[in-house]
Protein backbone atom coordinates (compact mmCIF):
# COMPACT_ATOMS: atom_id res chain seq x y z
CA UNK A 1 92.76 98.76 77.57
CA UNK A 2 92.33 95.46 78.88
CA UNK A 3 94.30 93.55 76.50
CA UNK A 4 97.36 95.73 76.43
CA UNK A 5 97.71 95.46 81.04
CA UNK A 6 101.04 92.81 81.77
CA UNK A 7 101.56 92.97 84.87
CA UNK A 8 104.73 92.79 84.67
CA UNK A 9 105.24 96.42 83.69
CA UNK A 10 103.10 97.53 86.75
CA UNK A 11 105.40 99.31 89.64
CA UNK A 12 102.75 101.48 91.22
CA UNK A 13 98.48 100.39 92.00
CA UNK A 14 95.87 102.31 93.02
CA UNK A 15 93.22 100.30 94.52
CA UNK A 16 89.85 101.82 95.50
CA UNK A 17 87.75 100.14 98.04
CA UNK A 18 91.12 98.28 98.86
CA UNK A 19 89.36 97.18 102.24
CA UNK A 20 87.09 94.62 100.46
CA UNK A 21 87.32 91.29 100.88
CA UNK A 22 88.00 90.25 97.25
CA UNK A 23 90.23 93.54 96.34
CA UNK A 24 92.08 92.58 99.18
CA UNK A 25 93.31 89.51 97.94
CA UNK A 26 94.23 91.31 94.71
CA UNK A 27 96.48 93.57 96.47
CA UNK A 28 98.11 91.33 98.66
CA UNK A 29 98.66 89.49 95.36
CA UNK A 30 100.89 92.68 94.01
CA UNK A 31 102.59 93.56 97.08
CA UNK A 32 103.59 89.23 96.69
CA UNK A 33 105.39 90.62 93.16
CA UNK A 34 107.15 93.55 94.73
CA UNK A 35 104.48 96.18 93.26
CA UNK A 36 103.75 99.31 95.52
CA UNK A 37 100.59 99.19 96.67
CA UNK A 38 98.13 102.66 97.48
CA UNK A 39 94.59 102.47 98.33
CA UNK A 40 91.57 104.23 99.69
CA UNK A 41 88.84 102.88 101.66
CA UNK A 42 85.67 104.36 103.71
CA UNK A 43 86.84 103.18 107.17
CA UNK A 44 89.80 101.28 108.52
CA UNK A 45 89.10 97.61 109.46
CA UNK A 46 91.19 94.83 110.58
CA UNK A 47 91.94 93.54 106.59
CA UNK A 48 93.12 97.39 106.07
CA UNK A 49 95.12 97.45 109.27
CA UNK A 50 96.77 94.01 108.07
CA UNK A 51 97.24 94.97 104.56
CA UNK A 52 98.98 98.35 106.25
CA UNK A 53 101.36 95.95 108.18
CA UNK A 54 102.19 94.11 104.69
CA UNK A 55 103.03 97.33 102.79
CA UNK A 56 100.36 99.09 101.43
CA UNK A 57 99.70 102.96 102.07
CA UNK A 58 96.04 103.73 102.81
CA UNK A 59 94.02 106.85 102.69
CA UNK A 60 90.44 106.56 104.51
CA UNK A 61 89.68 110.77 103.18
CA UNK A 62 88.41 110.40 99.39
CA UNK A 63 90.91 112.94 98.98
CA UNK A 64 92.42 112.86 95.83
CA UNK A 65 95.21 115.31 96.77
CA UNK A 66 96.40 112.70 98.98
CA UNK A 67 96.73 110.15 95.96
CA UNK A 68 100.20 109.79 94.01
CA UNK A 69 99.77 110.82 90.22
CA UNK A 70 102.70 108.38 89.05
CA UNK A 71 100.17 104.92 89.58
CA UNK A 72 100.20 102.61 86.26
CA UNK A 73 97.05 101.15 87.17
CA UNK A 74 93.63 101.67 89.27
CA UNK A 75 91.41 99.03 90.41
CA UNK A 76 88.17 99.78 91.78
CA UNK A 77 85.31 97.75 93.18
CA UNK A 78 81.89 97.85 91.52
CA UNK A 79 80.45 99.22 95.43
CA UNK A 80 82.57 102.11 95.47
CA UNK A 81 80.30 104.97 93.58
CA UNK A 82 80.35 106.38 90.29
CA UNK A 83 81.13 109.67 91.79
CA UNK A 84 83.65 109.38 93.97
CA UNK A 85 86.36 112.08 93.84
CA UNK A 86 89.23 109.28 93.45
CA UNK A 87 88.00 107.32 90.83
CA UNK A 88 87.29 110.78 89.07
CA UNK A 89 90.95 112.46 89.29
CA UNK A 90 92.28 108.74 88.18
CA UNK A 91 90.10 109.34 85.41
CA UNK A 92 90.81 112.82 84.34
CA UNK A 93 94.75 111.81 84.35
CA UNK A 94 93.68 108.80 81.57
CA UNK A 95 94.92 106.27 84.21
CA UNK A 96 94.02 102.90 83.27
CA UNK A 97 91.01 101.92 85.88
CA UNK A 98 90.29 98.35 85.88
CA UNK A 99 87.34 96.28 88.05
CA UNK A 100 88.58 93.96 90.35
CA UNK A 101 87.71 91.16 87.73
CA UNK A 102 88.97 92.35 84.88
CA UNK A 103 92.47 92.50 86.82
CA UNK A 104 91.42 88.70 88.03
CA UNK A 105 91.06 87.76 84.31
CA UNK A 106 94.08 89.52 83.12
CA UNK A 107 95.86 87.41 86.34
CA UNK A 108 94.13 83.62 85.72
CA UNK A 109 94.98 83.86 82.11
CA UNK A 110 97.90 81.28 81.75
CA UNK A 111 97.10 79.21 84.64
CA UNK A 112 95.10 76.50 85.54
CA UNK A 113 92.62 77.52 87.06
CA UNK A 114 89.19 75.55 89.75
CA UNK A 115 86.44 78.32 89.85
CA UNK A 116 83.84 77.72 92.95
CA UNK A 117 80.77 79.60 91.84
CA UNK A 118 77.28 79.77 93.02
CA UNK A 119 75.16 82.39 95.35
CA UNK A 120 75.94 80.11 98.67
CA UNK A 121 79.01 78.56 99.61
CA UNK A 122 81.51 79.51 97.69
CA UNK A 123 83.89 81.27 99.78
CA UNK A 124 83.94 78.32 102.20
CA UNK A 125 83.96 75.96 99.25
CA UNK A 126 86.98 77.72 97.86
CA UNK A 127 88.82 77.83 101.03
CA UNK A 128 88.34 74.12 101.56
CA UNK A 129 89.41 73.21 98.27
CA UNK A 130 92.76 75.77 98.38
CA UNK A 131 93.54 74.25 101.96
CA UNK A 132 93.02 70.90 100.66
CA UNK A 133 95.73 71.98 97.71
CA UNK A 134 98.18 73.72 100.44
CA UNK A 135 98.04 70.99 102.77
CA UNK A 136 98.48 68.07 100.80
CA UNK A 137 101.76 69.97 99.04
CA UNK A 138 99.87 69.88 95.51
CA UNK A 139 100.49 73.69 95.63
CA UNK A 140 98.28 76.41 94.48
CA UNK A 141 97.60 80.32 94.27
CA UNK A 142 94.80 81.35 95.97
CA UNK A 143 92.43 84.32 95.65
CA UNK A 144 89.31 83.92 98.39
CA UNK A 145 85.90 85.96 99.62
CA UNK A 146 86.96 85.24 103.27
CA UNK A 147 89.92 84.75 106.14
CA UNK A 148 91.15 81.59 105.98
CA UNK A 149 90.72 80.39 109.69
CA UNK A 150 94.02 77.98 109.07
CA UNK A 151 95.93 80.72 107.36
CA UNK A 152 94.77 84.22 108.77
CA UNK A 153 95.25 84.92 104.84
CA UNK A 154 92.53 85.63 101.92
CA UNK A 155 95.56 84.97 99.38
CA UNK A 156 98.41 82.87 99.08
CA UNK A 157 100.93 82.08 96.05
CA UNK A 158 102.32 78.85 95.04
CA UNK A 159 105.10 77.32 92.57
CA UNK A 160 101.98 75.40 90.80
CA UNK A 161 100.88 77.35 88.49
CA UNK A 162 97.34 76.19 89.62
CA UNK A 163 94.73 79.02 91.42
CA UNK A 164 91.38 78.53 93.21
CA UNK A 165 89.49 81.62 92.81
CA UNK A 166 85.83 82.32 94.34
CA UNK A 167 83.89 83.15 90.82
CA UNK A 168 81.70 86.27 91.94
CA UNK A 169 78.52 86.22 89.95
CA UNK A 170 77.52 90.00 91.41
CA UNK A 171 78.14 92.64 88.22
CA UNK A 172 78.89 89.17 86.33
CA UNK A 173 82.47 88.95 87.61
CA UNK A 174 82.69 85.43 87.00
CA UNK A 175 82.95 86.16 82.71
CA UNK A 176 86.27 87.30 83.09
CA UNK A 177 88.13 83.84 84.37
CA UNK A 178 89.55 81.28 82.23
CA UNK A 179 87.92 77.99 84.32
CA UNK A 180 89.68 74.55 83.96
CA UNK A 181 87.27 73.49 86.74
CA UNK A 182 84.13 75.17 88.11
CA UNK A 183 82.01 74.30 90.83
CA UNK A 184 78.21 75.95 91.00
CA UNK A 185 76.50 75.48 94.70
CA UNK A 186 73.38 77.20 93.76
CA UNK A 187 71.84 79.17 91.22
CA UNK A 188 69.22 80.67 93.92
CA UNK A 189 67.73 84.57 92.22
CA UNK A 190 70.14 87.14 93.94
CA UNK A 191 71.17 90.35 93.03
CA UNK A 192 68.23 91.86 90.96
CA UNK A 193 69.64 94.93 90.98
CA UNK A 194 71.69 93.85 88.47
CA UNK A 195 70.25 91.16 86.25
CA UNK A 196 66.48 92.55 87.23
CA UNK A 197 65.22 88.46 87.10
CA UNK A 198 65.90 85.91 87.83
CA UNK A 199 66.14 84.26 84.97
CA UNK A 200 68.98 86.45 83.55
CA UNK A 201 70.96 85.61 86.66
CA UNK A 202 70.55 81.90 85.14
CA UNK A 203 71.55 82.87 81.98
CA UNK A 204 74.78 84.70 83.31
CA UNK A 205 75.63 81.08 85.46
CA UNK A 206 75.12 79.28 81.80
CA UNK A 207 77.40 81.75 80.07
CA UNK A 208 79.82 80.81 82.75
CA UNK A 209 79.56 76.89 82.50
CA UNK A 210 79.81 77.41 78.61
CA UNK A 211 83.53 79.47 79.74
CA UNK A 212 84.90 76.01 80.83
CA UNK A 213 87.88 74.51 78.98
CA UNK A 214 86.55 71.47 76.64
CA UNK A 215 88.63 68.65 79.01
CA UNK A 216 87.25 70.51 82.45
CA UNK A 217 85.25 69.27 85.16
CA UNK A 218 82.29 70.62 85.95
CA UNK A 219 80.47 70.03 89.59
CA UNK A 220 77.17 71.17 90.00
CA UNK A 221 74.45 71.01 93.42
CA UNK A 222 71.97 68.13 92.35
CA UNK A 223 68.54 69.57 91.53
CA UNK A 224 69.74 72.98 89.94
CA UNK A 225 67.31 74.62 87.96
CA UNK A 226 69.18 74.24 84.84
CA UNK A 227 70.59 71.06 85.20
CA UNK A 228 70.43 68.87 82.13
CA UNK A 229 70.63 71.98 80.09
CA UNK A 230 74.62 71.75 81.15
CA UNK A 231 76.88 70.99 78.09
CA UNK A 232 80.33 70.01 79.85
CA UNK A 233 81.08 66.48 78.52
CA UNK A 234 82.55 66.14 82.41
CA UNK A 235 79.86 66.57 84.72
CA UNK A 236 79.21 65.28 87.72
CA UNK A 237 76.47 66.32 90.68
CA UNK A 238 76.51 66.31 94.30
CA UNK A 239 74.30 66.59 97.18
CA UNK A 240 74.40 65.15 100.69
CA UNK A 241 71.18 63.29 100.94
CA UNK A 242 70.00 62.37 97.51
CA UNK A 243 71.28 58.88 96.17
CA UNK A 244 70.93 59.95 92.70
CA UNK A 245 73.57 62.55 93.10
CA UNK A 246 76.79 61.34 91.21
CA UNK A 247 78.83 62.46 94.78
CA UNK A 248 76.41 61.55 98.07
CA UNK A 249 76.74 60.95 101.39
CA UNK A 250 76.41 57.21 102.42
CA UNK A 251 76.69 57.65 105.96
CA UNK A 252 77.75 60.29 108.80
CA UNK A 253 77.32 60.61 112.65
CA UNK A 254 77.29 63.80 114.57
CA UNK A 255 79.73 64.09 117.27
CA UNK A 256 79.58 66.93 119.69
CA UNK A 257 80.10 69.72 116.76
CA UNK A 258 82.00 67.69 114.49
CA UNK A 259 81.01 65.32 111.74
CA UNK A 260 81.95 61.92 110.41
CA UNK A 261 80.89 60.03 107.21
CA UNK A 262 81.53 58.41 104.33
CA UNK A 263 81.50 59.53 100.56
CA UNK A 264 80.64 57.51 97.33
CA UNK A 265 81.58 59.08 93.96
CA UNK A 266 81.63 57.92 90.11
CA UNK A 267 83.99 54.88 90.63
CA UNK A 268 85.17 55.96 94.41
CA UNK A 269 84.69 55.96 97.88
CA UNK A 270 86.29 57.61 100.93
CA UNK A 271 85.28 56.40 104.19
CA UNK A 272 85.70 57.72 107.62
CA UNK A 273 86.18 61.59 106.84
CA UNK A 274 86.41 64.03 109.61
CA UNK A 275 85.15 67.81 109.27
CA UNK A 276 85.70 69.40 112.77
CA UNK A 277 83.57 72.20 111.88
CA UNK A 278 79.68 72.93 112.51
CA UNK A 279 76.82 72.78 109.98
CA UNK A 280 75.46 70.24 107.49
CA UNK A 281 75.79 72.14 105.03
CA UNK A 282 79.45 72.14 105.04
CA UNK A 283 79.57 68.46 104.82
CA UNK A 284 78.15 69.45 101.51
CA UNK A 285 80.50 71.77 100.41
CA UNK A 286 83.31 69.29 101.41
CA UNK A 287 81.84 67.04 98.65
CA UNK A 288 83.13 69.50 96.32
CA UNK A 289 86.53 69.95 97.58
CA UNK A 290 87.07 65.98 98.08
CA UNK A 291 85.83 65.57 94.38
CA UNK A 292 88.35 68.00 93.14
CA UNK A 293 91.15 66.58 94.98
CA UNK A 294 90.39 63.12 93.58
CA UNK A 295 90.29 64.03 90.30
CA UNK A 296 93.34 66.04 90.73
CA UNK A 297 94.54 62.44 91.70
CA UNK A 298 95.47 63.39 95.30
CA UNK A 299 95.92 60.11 97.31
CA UNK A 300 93.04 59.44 99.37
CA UNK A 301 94.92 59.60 103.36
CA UNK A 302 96.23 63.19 102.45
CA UNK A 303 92.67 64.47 101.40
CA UNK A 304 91.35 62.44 104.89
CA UNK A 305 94.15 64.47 106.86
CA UNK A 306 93.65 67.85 104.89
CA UNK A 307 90.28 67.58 105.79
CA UNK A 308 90.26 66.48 109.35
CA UNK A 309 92.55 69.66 109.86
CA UNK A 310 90.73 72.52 108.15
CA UNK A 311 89.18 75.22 110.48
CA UNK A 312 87.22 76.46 108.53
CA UNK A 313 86.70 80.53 107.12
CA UNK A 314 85.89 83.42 109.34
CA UNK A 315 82.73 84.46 109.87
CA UNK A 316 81.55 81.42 108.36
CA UNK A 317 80.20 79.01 110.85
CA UNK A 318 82.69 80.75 113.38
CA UNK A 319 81.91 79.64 116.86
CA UNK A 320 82.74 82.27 119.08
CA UNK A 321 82.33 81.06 122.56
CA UNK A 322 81.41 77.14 122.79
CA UNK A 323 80.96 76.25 126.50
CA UNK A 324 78.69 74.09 129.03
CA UNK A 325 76.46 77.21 129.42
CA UNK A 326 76.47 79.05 126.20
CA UNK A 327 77.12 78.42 122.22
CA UNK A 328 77.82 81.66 119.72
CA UNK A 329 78.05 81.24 116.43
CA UNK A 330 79.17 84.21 113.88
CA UNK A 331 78.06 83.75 110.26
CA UNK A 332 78.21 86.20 107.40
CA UNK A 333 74.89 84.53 106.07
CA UNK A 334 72.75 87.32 103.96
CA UNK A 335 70.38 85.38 101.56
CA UNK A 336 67.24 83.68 102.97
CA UNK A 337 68.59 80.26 101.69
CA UNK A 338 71.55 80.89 103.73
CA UNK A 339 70.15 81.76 107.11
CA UNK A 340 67.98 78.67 106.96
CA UNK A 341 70.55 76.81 106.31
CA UNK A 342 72.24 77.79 108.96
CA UNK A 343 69.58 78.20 111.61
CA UNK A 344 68.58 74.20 110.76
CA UNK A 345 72.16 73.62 111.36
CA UNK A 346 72.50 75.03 114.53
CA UNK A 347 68.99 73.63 115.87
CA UNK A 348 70.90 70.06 114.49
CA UNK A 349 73.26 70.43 116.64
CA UNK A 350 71.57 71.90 119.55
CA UNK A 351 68.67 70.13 119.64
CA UNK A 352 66.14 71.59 122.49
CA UNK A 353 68.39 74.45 123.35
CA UNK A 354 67.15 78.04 122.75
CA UNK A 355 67.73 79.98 119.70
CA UNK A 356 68.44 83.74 119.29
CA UNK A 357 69.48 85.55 116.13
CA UNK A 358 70.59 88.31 115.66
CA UNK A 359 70.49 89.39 111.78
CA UNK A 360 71.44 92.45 110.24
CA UNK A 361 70.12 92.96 106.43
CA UNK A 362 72.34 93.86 103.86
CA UNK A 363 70.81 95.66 100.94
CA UNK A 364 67.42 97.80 100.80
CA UNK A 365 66.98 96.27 97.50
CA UNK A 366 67.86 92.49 98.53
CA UNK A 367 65.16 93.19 101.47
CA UNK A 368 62.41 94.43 99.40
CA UNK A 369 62.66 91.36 97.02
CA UNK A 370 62.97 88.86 99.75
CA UNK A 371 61.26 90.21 102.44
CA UNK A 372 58.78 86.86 102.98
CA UNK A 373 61.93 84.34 102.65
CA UNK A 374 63.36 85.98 105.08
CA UNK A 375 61.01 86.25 107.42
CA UNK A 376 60.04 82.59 107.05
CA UNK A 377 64.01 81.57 107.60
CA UNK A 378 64.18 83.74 110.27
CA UNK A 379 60.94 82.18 111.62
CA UNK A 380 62.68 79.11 112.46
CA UNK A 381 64.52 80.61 115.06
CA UNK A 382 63.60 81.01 118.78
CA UNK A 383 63.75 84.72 119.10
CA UNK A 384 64.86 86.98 116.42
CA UNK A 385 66.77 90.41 117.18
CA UNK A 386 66.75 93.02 113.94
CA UNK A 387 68.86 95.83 113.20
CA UNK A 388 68.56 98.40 110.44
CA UNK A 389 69.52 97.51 106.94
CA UNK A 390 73.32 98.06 106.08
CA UNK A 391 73.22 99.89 103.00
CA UNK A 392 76.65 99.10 101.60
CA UNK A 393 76.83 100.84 97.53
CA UNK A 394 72.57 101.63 98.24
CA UNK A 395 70.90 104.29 98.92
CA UNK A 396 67.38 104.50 100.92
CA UNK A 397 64.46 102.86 99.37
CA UNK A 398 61.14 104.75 100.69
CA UNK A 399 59.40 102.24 103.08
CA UNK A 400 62.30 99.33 102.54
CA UNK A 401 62.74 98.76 106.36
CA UNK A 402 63.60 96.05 108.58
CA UNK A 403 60.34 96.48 109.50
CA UNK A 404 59.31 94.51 106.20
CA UNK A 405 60.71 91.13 107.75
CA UNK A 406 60.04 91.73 110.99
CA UNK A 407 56.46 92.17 110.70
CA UNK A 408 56.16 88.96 109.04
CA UNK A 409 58.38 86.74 111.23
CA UNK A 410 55.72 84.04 113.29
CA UNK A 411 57.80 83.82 116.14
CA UNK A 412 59.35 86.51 118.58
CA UNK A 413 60.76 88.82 116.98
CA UNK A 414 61.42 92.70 117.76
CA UNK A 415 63.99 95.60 115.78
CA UNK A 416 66.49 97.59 118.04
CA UNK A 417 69.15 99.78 116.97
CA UNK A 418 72.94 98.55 116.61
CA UNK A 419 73.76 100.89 119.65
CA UNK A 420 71.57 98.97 122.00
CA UNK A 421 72.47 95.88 120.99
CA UNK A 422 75.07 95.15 124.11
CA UNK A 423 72.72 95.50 126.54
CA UNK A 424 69.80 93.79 124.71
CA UNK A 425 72.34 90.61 124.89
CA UNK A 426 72.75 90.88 128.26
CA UNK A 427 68.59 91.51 129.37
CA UNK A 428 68.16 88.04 127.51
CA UNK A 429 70.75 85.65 128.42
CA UNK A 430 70.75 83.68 125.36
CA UNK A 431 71.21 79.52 125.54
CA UNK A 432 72.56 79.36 121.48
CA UNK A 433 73.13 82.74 119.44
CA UNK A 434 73.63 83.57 116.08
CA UNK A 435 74.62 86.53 114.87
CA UNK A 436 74.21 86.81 111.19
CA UNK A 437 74.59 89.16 108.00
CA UNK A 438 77.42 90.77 105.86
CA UNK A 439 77.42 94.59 107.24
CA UNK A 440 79.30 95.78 109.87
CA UNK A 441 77.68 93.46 112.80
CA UNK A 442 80.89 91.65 113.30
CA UNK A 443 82.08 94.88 114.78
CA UNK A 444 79.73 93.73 117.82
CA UNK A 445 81.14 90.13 117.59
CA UNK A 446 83.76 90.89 120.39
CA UNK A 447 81.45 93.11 122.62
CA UNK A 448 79.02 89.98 122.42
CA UNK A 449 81.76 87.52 123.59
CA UNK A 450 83.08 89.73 126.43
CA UNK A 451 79.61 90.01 127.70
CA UNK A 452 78.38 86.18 127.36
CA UNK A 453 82.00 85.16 128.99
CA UNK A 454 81.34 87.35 131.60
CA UNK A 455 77.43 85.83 132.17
């Protein structure tokens, strides 16, 4: 079924879960080629809101007498469930129903195409890198995990026929692109529900580097557990302390929030970049996005400028109020690698100022396998704030609880409900605050800024 989709002949989509981040993107990329665009999601949000002000006709009932019959394709994400009523009536009518990355595949087939993989990073990585591209006038497509901060936009389309994509690993999306370049951030064990160990979650990011064209460039974090077991002929590593790292860091100051530093890589230097953003770790990921554009021979001032003016992705690193009394960042961090990345960040930048977090965790599953590294990120933190786990495509796991990270967090620490949450923030009259996880806790993001504004 794959094989005989053009998307040419497509008039009418169906797209269910069309609220997601990534199917999103997808359908903004139809609506781009004058196809109509339907959809179905849980709940409206602002992406559905947008994508209703762009064209597309949404349903929030999973109603299927509310769906047209006359659709020549379905896409559906991998969170909606098996048993939902839409996906079933698209089913019984022998509609084709395609995942979001099979659709990707079918899309990234004839062009050229820089994959950002890896469990952390990507999405900002990506963005970077398709800024970079849009910026500098090389051109390029663009299908992202996040909201652009420069763009308000999780997709654009170019004249190049050249597309970043963010290569999903989750449900081993990432097989279906065609990769002329792929960066991998991380290979750190994540969704178990699906590969069950680690170790197949390797294997997957293996099969994936094996995917890339025989000229390509591949980019990989230094110290990755599979390192010299990478075949590409092209490979270079980065990292932004170690020396032995073919793309490093020779120097950087921080400047109240903002970074500057120099970069060596294999036969080049840039000196005196700018990223205007918080967090180390996204002097890292601009690594990848600089080596790209070099080897995509982009002239070294353009890359300087790109850089100096990217904003950065929302909910990544967002700050939300930045004054002389208070500092709020929003981050969609969700992995224990993440949130101490983060957290060290911020205390970087803050140095001697209080820290509060707020973190919401996503998954019953991912809690129960990472219930210790999460507590020990968290335990970096000042004062931590839980909320219930966000069960996105899960249901309950008996005794899988917030309660399992809380209880093992060695500094203050206490669970409240979401509902309490406004007037918890106001009781403790936070110095620095973080609020942090991929649920629905950014609905609180503006309640949170009214109230420290108003402090």
């Amino acid at each position: 079924m794959i094989a005989t989709i053009d998307i040419s002949d497509i008039k009418k989509a169906y797209f269910i879960g069309i609220g997601g981040i990534g199917m999103s993107a997808i359908a903004r990329y139809f609506l781009s080629l004058g196809i109509k665009v339907y959809g179905y999601d849980k709940t409206p949000s602002i992406l559905t809101n947008d994508l209703g002000q762009e064209g597309a006709l949404i349903q929030f009932d999973d109603d299927p007498a509310q769906c047209p019959t006359d659709v020549d394709l379905v896409v559906f994400t991998p969170a909606i469930p098996a048993e939902a009523k839409i996906k079933e009536y698209y089913s019984g009518l022998n509609k084709p129903l395609l995942k979001r990355s099979d659709v990707l595949g079918i899309i990234s087939k004839d062009s050229f195409n820089i994959c950002i993989a890896g469990t952390h990073g990507k999405t900002t990585i990506s963005t970077m890198v398709a800024h970079l591209l849009r910026d500098t006038e090389y051109g390029c497509n663009a299908f992202l995990g996040g909201i652009s901060s420069n763009y308000a936009t999780n997709f654009w389309s170019s004249d190049n026929n050249c597309t970043v994509i963010e290569a999903d690993e989750y449900d081993r999306s990432f097989l279906k692109l065609h990769p002329n370049i792929i960066a991998i951030t991380a290979m750190d064990p994540d969704h178990l529900d699906i590969y069950g160990t680690a170790e197949e979650m390797d294997n997957a990011f293996m099969a994936f580097a094996e995917k890339l064209d025989k000229e390509g460039l591949l980019i990989t974090k230094k110290g990755l557990v599979k390192e010299k077991e990478f075949t590409s002929a092209n490979h270079f590593t980065y990292h932004i302390e170690r020396k032995d790292a073919d793309i490093h860091v020779t120097q950087i100051e921080v400047l109240n929030g903002y970074y500057r530093y120099n970069v060596s890589g294999p036969g080049w230097k840039l000196e005196n970049v700018q990223l205007n953003m918080g967090g180390m770790h996204n002097v890292e990921n601009s690594l990848v996005a600089i080596t790209i554009a070099k080897y995509l021979n982009i002239d070294d001032e353009k890359i300087i400028s790109a850089i100096n003016g990217f904003k950065g992705v929302k909910r990544r690193f967002e700050y939300i109020v930045k004054n002389d009394k208070v500092v709020y960042i929003d981050d969609y961090a969700h992995h224990p690698e993440e949130l101490k990345a983060l957290i060290l960040s911020t205390k970087n930048l803050y140095p001697g100022k209080k820290l509060t977090v707020i973190f919401q965790p996503h998954l019953f599953s991912r809690t129960r396998d990472f219930a210790n590294e999460f507590a020990e990120s968290l335990s970096l933190a000042d004062q931590v704030l839980l909320l219930p786990i966000y069960p996105a495509r899960e249901k309950p796991i008996e005794g899988v609880t917030s309660n399992m990270i809380s209880k093992r967090i060695t500094t203050e620490a206490k669970i409240i409900e979401q509902q309490d949450l406004l007037n918890e923030i106001k009781q403790i009259n936070p110095e620095v605050l973080i609020t942090a996880g991929a649920g629905d806790i950014d609905r609180s993001v503006d309640g949170i800024k009214k109230i420290l504004l108003n402090q």
